[in-house]
Protein backbone atom coordinates (compact mmCIF):
# COMPACT_ATOMS: atom_id res chain seq x y z
CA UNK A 1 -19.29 31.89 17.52
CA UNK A 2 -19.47 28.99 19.19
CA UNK A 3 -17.07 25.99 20.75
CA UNK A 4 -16.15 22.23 19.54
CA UNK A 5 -14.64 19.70 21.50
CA UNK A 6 -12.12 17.52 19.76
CA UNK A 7 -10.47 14.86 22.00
CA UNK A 8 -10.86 16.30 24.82
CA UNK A 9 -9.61 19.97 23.41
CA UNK A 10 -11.65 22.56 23.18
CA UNK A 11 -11.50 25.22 19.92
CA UNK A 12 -13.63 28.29 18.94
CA UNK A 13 -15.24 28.53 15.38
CA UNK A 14 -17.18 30.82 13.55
CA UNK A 15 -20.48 29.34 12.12
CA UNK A 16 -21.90 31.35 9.63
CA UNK A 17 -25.00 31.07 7.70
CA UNK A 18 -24.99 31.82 4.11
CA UNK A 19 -27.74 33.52 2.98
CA UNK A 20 -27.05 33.28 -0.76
CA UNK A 21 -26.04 29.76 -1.46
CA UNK A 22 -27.64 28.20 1.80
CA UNK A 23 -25.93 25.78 4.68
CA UNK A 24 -23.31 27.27 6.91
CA UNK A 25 -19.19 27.51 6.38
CA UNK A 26 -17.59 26.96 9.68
CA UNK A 27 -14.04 28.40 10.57
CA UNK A 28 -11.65 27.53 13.42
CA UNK A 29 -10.32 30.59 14.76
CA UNK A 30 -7.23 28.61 16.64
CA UNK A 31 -6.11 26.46 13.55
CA UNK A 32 -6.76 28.78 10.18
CA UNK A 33 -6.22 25.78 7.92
CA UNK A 34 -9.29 24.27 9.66
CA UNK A 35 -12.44 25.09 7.62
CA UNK A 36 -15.63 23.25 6.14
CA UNK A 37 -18.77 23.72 5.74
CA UNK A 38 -22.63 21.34 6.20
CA UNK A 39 -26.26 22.04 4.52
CA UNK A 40 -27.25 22.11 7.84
CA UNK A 41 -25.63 24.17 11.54
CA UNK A 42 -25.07 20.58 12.64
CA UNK A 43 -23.60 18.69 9.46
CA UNK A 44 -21.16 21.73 9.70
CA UNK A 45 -19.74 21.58 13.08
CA UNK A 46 -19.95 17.59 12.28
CA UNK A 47 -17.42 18.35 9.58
CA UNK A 48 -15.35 21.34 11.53
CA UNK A 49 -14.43 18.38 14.15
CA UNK A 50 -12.60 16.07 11.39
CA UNK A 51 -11.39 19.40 9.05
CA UNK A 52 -9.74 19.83 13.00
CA UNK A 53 -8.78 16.31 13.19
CA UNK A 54 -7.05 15.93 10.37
CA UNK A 55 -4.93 19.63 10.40
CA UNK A 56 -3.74 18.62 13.78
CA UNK A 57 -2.59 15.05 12.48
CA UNK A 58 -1.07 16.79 10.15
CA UNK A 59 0.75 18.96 12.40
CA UNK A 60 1.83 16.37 14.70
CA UNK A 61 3.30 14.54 11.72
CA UNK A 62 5.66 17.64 10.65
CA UNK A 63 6.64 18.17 14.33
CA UNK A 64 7.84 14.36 15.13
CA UNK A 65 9.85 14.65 11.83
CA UNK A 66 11.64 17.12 12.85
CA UNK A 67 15.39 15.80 14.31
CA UNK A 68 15.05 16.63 17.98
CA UNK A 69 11.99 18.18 18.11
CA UNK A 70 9.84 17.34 21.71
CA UNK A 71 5.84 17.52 21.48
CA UNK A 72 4.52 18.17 24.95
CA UNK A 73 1.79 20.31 26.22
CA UNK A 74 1.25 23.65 28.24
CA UNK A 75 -2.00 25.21 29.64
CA UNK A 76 -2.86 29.00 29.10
């Protein structure tokens, strides 16, 4: 496992090497939607930041269509 920063937030992936096909696949364990993979360990967390990128654009789009919803933060 290791961790990604993505303005300023921090997520956990799982980097995996595949053995068979070569490269790694790369899997964000707080946003399942978020996955991608890179030839190399490097090209694949590269690519896990913008899969994460663009899922939570996506998110924040459905949440400030929603009538009265309110986007704010809290810290676990």
């Amino acid at each position: 496992m290791a961790e990604t920063t993505v303005k300023g937030r921090k997520f956990t992936v799982i980097l995996e090497k595949d053995e068979v096909d070569g490269g790694y696949s790369v899997q964000c364990l707080e946003l399942p939607g978020a996955i991608s993979q890179g030839e190399t360990r490097d090209e694949a967390l590269r690519n896990i930041k913008e899969a994460i990128e663009l899922v939570l654009e996506v998110l924040e789009e459905k949440a400030r269509s929603k009538p009265g919803a309110e986007i704010t933060e809290v810290v676990v």
